[in-house]
PDB file of N, CA and C in Angstrom:
ATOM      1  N   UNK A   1      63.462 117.910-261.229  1.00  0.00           N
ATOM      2  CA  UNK A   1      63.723 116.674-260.517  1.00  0.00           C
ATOM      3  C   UNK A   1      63.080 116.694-259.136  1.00  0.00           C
ATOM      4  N   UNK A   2      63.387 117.978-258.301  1.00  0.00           N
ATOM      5  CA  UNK A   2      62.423 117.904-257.072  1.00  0.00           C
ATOM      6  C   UNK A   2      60.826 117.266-257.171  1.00  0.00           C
ATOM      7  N   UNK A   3      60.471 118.048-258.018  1.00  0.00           N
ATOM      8  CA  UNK A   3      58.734 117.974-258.092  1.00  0.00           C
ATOM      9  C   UNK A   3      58.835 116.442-258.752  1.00  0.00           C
ATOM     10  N   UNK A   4      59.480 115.940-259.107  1.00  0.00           N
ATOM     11  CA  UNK A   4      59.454 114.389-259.736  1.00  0.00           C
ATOM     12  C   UNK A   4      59.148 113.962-258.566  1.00  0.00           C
ATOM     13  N   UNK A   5      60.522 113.739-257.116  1.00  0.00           N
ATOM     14  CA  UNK A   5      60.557 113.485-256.118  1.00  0.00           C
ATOM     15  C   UNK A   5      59.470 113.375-255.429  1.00  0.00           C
ATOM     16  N   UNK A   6      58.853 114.802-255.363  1.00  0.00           N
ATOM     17  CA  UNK A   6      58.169 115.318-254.238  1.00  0.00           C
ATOM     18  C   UNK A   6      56.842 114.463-254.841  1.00  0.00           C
ATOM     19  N   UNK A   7      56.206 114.235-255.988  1.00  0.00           N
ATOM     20  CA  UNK A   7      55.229 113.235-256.385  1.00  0.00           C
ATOM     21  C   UNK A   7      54.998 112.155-256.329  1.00  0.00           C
ATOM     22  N   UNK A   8      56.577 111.932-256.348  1.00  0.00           N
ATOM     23  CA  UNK A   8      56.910 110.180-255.967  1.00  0.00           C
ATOM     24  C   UNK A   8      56.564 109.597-254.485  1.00  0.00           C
ATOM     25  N   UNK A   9      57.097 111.179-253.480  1.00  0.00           N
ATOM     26  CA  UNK A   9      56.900 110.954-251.999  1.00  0.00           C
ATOM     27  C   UNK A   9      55.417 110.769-251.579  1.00  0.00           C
ATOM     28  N   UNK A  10      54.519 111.731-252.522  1.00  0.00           N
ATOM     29  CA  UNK A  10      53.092 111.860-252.256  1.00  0.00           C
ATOM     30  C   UNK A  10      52.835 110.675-252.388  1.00  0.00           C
ATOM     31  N   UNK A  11      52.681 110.164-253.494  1.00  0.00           N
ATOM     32  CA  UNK A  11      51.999 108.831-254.114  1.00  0.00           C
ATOM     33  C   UNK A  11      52.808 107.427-253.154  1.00  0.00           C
ATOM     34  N   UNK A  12      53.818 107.512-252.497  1.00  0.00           N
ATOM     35  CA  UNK A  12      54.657 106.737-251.529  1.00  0.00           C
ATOM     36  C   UNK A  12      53.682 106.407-250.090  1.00  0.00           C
ATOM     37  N   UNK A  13      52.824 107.540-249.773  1.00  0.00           N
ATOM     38  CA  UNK A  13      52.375 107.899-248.240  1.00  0.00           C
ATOM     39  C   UNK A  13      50.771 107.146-248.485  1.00  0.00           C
ATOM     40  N   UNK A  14      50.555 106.527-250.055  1.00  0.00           N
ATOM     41  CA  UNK A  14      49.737 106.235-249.800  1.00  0.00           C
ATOM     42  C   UNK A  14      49.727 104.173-249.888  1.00  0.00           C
ATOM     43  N   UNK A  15      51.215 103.790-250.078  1.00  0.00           N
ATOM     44  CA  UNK A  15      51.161 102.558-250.407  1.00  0.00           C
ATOM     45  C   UNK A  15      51.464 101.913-249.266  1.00  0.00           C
ATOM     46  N   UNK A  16      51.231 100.576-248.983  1.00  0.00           N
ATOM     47  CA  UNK A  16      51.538  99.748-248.139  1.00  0.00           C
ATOM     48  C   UNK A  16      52.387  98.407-248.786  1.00  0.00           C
ATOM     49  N   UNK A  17      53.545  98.508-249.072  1.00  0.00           N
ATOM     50  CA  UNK A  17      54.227  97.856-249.809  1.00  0.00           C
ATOM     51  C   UNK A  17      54.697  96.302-249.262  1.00  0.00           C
ATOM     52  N   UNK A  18      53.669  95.140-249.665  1.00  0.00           N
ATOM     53  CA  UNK A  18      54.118  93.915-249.059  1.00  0.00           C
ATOM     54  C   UNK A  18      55.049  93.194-249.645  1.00  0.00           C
ATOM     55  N   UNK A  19      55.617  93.546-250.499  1.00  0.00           N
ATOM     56  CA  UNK A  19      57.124  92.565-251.020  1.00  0.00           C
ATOM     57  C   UNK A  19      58.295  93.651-251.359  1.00  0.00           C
ATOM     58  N   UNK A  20      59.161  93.085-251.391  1.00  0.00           N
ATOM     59  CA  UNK A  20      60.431  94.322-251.695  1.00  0.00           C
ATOM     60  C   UNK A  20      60.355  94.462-253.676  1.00  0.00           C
ATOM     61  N   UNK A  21      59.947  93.345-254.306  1.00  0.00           N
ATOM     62  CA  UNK A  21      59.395  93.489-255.564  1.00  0.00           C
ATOM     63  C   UNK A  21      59.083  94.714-256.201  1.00  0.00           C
ATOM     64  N   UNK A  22      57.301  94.980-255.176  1.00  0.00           N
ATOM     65  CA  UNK A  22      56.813  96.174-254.910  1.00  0.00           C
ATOM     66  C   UNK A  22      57.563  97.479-254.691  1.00  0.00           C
ATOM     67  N   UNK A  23      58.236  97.606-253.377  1.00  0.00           N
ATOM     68  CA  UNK A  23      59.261  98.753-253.189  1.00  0.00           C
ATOM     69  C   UNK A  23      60.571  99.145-254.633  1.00  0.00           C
ATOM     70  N   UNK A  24      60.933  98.305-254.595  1.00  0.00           N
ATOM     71  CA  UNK A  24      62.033  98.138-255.854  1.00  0.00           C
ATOM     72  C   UNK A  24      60.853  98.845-257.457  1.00  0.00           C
ATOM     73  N   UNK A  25      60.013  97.913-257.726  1.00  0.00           N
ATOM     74  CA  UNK A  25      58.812  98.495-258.694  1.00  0.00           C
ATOM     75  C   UNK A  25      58.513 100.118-258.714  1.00  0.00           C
ATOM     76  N   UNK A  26      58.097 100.692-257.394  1.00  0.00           N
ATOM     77  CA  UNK A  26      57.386 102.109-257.145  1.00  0.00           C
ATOM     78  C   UNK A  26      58.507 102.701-256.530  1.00  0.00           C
ATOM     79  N   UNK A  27      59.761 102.509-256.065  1.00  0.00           N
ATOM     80  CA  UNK A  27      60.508 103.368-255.314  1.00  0.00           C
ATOM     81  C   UNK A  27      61.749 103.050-256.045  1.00  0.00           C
ATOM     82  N   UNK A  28      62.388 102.294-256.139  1.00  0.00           N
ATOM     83  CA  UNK A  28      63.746 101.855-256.114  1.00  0.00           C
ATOM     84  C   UNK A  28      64.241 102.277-257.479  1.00  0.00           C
ATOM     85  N   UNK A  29      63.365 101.626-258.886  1.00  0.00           N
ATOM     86  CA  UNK A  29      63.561 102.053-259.987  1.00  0.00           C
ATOM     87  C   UNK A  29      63.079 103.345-260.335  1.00  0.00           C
ATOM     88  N   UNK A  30      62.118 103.941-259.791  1.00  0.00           N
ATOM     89  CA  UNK A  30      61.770 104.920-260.729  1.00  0.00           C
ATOM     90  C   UNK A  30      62.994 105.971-260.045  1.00  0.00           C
ATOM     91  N   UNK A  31      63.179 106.175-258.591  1.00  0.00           N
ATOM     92  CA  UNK A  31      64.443 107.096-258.193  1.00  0.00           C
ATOM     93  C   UNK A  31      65.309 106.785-259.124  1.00  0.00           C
ATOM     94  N   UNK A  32      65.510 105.564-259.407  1.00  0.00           N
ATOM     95  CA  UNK A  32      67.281 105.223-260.069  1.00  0.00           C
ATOM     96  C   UNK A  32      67.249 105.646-261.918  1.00  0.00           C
ATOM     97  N   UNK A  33      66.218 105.819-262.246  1.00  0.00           N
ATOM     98  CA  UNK A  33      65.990 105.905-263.753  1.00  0.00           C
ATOM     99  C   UNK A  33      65.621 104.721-264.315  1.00  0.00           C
ATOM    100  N   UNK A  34      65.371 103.902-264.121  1.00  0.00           N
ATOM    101  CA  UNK A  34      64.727 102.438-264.512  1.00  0.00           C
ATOM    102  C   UNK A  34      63.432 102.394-264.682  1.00  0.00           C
ATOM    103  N   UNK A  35      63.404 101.137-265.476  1.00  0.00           N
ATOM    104  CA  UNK A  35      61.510 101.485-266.256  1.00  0.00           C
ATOM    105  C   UNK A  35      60.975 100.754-265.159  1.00  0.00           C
ATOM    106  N   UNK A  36      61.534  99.904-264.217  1.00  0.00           N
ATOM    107  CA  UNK A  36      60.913  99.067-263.517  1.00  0.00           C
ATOM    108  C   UNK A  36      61.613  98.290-262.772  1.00  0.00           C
ATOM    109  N   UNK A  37      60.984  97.421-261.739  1.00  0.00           N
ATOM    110  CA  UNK A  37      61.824  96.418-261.152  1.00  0.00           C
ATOM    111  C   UNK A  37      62.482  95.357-261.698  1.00  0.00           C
ATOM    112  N   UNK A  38      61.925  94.873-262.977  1.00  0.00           N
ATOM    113  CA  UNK A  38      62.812  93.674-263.678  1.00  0.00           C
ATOM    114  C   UNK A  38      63.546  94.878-264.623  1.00  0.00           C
ATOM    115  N   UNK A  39      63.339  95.826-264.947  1.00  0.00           N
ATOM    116  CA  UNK A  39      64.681  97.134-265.216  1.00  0.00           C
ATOM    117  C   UNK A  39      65.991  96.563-264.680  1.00  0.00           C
ATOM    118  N   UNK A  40      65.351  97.080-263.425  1.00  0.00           N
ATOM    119  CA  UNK A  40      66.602  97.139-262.392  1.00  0.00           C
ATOM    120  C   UNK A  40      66.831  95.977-262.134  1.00  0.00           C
ATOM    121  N   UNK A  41      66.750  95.188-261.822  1.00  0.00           N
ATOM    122  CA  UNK A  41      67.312  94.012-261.407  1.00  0.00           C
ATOM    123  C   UNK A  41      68.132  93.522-262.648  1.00  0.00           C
ATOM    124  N   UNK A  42      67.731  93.107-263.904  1.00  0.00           N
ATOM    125  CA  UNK A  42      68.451  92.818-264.911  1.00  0.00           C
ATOM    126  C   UNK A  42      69.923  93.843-265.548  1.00  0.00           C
ATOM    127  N   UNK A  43      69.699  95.084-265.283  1.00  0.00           N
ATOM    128  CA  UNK A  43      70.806  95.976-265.717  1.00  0.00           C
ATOM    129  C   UNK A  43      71.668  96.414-264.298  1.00  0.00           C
ATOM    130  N   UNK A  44      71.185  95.756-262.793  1.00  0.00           N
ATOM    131  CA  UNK A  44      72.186  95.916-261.925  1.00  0.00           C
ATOM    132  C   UNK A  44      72.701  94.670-261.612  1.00  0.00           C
ATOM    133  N   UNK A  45      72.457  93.681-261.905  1.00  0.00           N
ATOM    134  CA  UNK A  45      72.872  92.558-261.733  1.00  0.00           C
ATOM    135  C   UNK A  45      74.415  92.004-262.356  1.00  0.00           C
ATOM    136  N   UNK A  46      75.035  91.665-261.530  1.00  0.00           N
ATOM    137  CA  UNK A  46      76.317  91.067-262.026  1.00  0.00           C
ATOM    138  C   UNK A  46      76.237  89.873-263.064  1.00  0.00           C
ATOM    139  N   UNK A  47      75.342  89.111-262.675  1.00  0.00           N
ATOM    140  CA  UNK A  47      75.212  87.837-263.612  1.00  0.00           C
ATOM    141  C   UNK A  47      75.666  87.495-264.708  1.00  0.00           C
ATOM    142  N   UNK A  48      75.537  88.450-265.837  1.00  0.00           N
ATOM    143  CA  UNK A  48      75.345  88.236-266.966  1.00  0.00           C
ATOM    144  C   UNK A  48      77.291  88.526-266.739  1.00  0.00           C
ATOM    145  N   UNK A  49      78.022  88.789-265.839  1.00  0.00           N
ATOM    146  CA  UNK A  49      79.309  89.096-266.304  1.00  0.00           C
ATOM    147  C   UNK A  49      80.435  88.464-265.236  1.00  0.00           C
ATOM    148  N   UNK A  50      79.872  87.129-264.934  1.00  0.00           N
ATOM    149  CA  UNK A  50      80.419  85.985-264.151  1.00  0.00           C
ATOM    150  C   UNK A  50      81.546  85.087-264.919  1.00  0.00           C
ATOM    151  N   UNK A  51      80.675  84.826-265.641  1.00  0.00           N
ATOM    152  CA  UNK A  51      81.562  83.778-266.915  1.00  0.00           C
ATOM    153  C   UNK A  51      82.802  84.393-267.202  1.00  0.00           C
ATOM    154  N   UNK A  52      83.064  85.784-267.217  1.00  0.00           N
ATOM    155  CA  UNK A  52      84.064  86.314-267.294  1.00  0.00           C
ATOM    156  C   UNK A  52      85.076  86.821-266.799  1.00  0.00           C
ATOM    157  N   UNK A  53      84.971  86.223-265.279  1.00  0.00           N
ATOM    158  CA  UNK A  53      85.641  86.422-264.220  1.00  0.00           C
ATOM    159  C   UNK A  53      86.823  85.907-264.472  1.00  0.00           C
ATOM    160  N   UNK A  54      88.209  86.093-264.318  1.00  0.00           N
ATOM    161  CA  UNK A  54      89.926  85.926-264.548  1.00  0.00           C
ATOM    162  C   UNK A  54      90.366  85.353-263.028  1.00  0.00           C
ATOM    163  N   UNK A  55      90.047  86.553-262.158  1.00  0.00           N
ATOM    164  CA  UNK A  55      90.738  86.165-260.841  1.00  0.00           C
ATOM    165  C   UNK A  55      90.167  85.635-260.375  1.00  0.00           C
ATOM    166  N   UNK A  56      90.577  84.411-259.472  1.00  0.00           N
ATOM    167  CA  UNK A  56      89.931  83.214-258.280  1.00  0.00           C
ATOM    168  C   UNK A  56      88.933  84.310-257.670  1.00  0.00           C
ATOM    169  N   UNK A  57      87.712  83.911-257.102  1.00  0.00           N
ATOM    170  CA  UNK A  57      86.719  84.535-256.877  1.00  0.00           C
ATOM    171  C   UNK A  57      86.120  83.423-256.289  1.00  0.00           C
ATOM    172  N   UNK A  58      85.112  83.873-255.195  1.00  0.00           N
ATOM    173  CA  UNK A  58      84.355  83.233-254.173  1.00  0.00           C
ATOM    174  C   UNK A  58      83.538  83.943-254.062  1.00  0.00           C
ATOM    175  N   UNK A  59      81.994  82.833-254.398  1.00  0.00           N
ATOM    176  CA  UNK A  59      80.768  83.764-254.390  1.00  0.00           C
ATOM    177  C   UNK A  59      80.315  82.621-252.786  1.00  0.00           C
ATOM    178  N   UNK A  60      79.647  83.526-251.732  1.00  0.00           N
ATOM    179  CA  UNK A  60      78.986  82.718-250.721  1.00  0.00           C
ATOM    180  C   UNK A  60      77.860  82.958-250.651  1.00  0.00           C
ATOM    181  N   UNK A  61      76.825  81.986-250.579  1.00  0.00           N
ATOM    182  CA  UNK A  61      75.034  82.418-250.650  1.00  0.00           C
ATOM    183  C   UNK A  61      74.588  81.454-249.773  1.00  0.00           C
ATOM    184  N   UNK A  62      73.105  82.038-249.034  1.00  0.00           N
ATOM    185  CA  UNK A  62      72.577  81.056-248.374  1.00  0.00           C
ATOM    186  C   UNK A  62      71.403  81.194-249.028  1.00  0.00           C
ATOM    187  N   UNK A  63      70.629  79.918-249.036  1.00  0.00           N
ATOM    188  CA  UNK A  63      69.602  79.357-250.172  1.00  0.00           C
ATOM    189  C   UNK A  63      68.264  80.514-248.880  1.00  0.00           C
ATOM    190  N   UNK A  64      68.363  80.381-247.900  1.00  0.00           N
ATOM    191  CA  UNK A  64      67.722  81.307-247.125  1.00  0.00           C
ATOM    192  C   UNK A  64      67.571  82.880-247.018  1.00  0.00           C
ATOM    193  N   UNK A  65      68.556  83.851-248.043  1.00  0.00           N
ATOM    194  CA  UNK A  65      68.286  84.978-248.276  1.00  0.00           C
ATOM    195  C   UNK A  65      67.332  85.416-248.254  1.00  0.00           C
ATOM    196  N   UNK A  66      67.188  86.481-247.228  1.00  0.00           N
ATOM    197  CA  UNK A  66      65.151  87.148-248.137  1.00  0.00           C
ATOM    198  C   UNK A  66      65.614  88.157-249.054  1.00  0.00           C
ATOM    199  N   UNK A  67      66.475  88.235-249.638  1.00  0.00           N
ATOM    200  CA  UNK A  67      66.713  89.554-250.314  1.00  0.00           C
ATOM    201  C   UNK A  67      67.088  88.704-251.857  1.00  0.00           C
ATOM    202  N   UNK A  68      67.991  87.587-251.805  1.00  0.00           N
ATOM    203  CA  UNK A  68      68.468  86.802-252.795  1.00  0.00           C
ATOM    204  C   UNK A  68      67.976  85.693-253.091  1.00  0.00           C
ATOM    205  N   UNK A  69      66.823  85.736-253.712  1.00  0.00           N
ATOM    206  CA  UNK A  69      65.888  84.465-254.072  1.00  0.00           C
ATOM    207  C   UNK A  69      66.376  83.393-254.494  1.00  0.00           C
ATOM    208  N   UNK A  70      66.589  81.934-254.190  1.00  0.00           N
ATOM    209  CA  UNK A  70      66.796  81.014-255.107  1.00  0.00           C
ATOM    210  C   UNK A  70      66.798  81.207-256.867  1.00  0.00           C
ATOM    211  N   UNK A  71      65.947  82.136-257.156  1.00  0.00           N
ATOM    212  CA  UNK A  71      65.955  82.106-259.001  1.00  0.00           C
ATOM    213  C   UNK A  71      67.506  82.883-259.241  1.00  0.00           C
ATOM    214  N   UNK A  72      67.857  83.791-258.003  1.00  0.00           N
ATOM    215  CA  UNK A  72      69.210  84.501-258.355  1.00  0.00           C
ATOM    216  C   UNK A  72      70.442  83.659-258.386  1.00  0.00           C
ATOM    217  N   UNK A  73      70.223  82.772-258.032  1.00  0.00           N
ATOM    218  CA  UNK A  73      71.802  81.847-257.742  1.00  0.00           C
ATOM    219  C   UNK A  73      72.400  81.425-259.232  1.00  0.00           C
ATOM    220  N   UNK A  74      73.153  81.808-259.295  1.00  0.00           N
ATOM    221  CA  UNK A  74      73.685  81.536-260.774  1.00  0.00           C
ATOM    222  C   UNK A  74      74.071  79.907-260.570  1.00  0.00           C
ATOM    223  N   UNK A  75      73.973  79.355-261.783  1.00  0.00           N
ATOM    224  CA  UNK A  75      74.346  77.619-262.173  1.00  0.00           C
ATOM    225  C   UNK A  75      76.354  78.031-262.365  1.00  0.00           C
ATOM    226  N   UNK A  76      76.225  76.353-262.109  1.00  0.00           N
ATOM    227  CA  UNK A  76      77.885  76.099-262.054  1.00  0.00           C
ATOM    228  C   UNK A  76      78.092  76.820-264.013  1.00  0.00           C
ATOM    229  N   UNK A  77      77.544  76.384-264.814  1.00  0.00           N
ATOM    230  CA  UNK A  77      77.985  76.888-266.321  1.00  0.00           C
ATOM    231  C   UNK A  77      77.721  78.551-266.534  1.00  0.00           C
ATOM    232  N   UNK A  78      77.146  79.048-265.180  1.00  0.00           N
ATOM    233  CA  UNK A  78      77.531  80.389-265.750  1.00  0.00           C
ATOM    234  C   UNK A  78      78.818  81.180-264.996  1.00  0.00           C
ATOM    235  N   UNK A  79      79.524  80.149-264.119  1.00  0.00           N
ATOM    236  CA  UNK A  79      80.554  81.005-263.263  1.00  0.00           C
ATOM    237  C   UNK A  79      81.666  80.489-264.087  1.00  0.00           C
ATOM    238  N   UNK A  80      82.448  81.066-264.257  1.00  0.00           N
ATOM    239  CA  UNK A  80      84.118  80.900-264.894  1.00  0.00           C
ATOM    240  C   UNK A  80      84.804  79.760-264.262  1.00  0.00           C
ATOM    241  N   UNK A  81      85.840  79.137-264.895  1.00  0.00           N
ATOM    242  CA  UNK A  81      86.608  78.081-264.505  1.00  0.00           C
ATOM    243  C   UNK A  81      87.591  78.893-262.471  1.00  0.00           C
ATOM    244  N   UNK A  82      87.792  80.008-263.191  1.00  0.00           N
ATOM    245  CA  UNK A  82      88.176  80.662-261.928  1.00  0.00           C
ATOM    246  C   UNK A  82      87.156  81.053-260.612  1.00  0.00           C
ATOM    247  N   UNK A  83      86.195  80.903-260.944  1.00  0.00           N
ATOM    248  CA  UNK A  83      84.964  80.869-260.098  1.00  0.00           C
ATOM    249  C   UNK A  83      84.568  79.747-259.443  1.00  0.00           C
ATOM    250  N   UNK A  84      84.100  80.003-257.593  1.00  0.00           N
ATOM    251  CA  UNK A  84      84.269  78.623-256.845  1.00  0.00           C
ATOM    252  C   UNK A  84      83.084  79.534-256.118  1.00  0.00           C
ATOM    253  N   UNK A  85      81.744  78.955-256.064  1.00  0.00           N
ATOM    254  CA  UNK A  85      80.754  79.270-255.255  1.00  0.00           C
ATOM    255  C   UNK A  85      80.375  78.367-254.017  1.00  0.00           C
ATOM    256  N   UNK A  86      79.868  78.960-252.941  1.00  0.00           N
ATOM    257  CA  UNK A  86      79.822  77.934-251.469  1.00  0.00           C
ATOM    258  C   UNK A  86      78.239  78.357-251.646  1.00  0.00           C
ATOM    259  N   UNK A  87      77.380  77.434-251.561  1.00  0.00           N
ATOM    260  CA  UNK A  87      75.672  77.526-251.489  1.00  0.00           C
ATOM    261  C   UNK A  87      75.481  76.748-250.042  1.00  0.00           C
ATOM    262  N   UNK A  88      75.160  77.409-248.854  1.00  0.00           N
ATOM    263  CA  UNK A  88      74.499  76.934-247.787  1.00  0.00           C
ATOM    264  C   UNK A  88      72.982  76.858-247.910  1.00  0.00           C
ATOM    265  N   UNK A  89      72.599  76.248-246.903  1.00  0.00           N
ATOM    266  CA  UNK A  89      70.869  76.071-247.033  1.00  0.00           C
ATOM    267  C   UNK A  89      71.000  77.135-246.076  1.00  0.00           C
ATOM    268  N   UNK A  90      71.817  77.609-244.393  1.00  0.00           N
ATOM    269  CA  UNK A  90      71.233  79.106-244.252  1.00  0.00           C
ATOM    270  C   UNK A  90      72.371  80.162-244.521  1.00  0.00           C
ATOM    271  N   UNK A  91      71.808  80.720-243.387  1.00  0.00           N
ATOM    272  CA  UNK A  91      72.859  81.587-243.577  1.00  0.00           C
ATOM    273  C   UNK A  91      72.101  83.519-243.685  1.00  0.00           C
ATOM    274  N   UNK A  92      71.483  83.674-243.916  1.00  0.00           N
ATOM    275  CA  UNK A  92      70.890  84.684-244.564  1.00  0.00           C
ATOM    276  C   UNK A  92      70.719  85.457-245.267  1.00  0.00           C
ATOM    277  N   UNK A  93      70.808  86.823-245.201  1.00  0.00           N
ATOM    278  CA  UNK A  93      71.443  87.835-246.159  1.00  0.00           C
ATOM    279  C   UNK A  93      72.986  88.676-245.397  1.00  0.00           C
ATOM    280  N   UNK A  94      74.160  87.686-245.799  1.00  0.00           N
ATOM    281  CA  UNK A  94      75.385  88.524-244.908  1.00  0.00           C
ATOM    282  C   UNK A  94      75.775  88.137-243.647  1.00  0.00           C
ATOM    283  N   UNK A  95      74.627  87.141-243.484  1.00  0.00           N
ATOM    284  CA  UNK A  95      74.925  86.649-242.007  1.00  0.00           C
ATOM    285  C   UNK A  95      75.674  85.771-241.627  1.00  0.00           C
ATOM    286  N   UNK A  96      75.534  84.653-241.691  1.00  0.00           N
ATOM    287  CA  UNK A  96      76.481  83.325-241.337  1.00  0.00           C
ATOM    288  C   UNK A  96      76.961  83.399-240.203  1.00  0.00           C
ATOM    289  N   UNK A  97      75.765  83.851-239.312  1.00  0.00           N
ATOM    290  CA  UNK A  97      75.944  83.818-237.588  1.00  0.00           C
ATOM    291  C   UNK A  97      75.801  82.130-237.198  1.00  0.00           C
ATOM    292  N   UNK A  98      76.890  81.505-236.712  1.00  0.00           N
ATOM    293  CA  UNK A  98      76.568  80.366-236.053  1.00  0.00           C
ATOM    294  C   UNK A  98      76.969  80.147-234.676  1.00  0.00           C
ATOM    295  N   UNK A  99      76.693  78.536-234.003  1.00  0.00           N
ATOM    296  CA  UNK A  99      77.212  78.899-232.602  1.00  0.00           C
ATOM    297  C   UNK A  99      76.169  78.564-232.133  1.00  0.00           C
ATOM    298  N   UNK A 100      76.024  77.757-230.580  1.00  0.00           N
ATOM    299  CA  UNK A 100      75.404  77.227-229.832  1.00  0.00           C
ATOM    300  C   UNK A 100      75.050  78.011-228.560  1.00  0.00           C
ATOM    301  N   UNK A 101      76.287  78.581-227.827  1.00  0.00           N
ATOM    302  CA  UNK A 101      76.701  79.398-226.933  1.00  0.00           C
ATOM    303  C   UNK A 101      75.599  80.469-227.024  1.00  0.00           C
ATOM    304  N   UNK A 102      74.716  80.919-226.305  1.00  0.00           N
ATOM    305  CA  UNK A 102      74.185  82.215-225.838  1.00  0.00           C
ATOM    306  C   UNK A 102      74.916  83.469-226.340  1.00  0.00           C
ATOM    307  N   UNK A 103      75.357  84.228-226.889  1.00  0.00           N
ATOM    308  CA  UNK A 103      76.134  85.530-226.602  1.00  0.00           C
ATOM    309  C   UNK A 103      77.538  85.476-227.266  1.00  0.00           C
ATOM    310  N   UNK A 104      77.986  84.069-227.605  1.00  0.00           N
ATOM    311  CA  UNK A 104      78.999  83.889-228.139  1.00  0.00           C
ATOM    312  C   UNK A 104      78.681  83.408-229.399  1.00  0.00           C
ATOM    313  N   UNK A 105      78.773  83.999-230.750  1.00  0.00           N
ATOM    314  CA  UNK A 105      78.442  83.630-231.953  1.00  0.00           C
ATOM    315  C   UNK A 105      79.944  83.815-232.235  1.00  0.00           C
ATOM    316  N   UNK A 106      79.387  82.324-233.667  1.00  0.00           N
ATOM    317  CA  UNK A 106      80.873  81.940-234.064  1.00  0.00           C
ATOM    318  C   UNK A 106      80.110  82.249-235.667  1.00  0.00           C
ATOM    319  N   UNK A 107      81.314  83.263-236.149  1.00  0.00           N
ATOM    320  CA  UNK A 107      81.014  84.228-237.236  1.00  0.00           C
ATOM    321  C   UNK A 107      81.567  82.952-238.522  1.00  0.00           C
ATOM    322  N   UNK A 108      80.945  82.722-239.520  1.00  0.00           N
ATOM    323  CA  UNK A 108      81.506  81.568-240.268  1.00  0.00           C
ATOM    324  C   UNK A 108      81.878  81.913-241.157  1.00  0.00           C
ATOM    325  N   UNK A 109      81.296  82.993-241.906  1.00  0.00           N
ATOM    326  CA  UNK A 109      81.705  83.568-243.101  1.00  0.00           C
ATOM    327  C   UNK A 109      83.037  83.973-242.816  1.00  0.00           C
ATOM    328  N   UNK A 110      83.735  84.780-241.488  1.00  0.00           N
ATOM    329  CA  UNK A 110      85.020  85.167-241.329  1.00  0.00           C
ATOM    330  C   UNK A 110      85.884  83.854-241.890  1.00  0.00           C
ATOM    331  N   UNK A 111      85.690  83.021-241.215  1.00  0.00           N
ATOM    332  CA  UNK A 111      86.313  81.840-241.158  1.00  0.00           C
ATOM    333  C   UNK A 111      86.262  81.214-242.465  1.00  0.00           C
ATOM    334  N   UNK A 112      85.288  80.772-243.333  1.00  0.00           N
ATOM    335  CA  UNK A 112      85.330  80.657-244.444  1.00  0.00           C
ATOM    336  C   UNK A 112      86.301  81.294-245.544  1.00  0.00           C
ATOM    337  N   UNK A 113      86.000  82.625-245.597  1.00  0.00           N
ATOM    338  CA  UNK A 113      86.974  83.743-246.088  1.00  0.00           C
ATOM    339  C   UNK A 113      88.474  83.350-245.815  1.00  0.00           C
ATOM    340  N   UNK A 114      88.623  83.678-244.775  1.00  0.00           N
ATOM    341  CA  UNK A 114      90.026  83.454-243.935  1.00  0.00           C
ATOM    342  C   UNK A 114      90.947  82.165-245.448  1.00  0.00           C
ATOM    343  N   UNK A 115      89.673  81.364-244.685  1.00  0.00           N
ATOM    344  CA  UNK A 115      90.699  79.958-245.458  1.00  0.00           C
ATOM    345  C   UNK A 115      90.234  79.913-246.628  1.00  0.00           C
ATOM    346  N   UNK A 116      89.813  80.145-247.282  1.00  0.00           N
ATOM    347  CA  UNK A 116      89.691  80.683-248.647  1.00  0.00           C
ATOM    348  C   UNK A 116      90.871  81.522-249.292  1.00  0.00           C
ATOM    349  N   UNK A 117      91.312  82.739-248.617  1.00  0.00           N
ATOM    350  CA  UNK A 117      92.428  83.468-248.987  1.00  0.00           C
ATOM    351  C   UNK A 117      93.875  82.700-248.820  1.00  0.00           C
ATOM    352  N   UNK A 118      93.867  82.263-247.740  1.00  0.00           N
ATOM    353  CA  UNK A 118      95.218  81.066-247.515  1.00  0.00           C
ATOM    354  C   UNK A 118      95.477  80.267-248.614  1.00  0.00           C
ATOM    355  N   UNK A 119      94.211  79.792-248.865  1.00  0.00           N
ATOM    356  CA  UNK A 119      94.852  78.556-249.944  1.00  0.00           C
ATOM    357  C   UNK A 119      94.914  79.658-251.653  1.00  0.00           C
ATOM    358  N   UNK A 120      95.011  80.851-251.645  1.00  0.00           N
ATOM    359  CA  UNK A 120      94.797  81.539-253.259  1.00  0.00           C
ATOM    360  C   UNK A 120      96.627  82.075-252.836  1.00  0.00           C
TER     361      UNK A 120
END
């Protein structure tokens, strides 16, 4: 397994990787045991096991992710009757920094959450 590694690192020092596609393709899957990046993405992905969700559940996405592409957003017929998704246009990846104020950001996702749990 080292010398797997240590080949992987060689052949690493020589790429210049412009999409995370790429990285995920030459780094991500072959470390993880995957044949590839649509490997991995399809067998780590929750998706396929939404519909089957029981407990109230809240998925939050912003259509602005660089990590979570628009093609990832699952449709209303694949989330469960117990499933309630919030789709912003931003937001980022985790972020949902808002707020006008300089220095004072008003965190939205907290707030979202918050009242989300109140009313379950």
């Amino acid at each position: 397994m080292k010398e797997k590694n240590l080949a992987l690192k060689l052949n690493l020092a020589e790429k210049k990787f412009k999409t995370l596609f790429e990285f995920d393709e030459y780094v991500t899957a072959p470390l993880h045991g995957f044949h590839g990046a649509i490997d991995y993405y399809h067998r780590s992905s929750c998706r396929q096991f939404l519909k089957d969700i029981k407990v109230p559940t809240l998925i939050i996405h912003a259509k602005d992710d660089p990590f979570m592409t628009p093609t990832v957003v699952p449709s209303v017929d694949e989330l469960s009757a117990s499933t309630q998704m919030i789709l912003t246009e931003a937001g980022g990846h985790v972020g949902f920094v808002a707020g006008c104020i300089p220095f004072k950001p008003v965190y939205w996702l907290e707030q979202v959450i918050e009242m989300y749990l109140s009313k379950s």
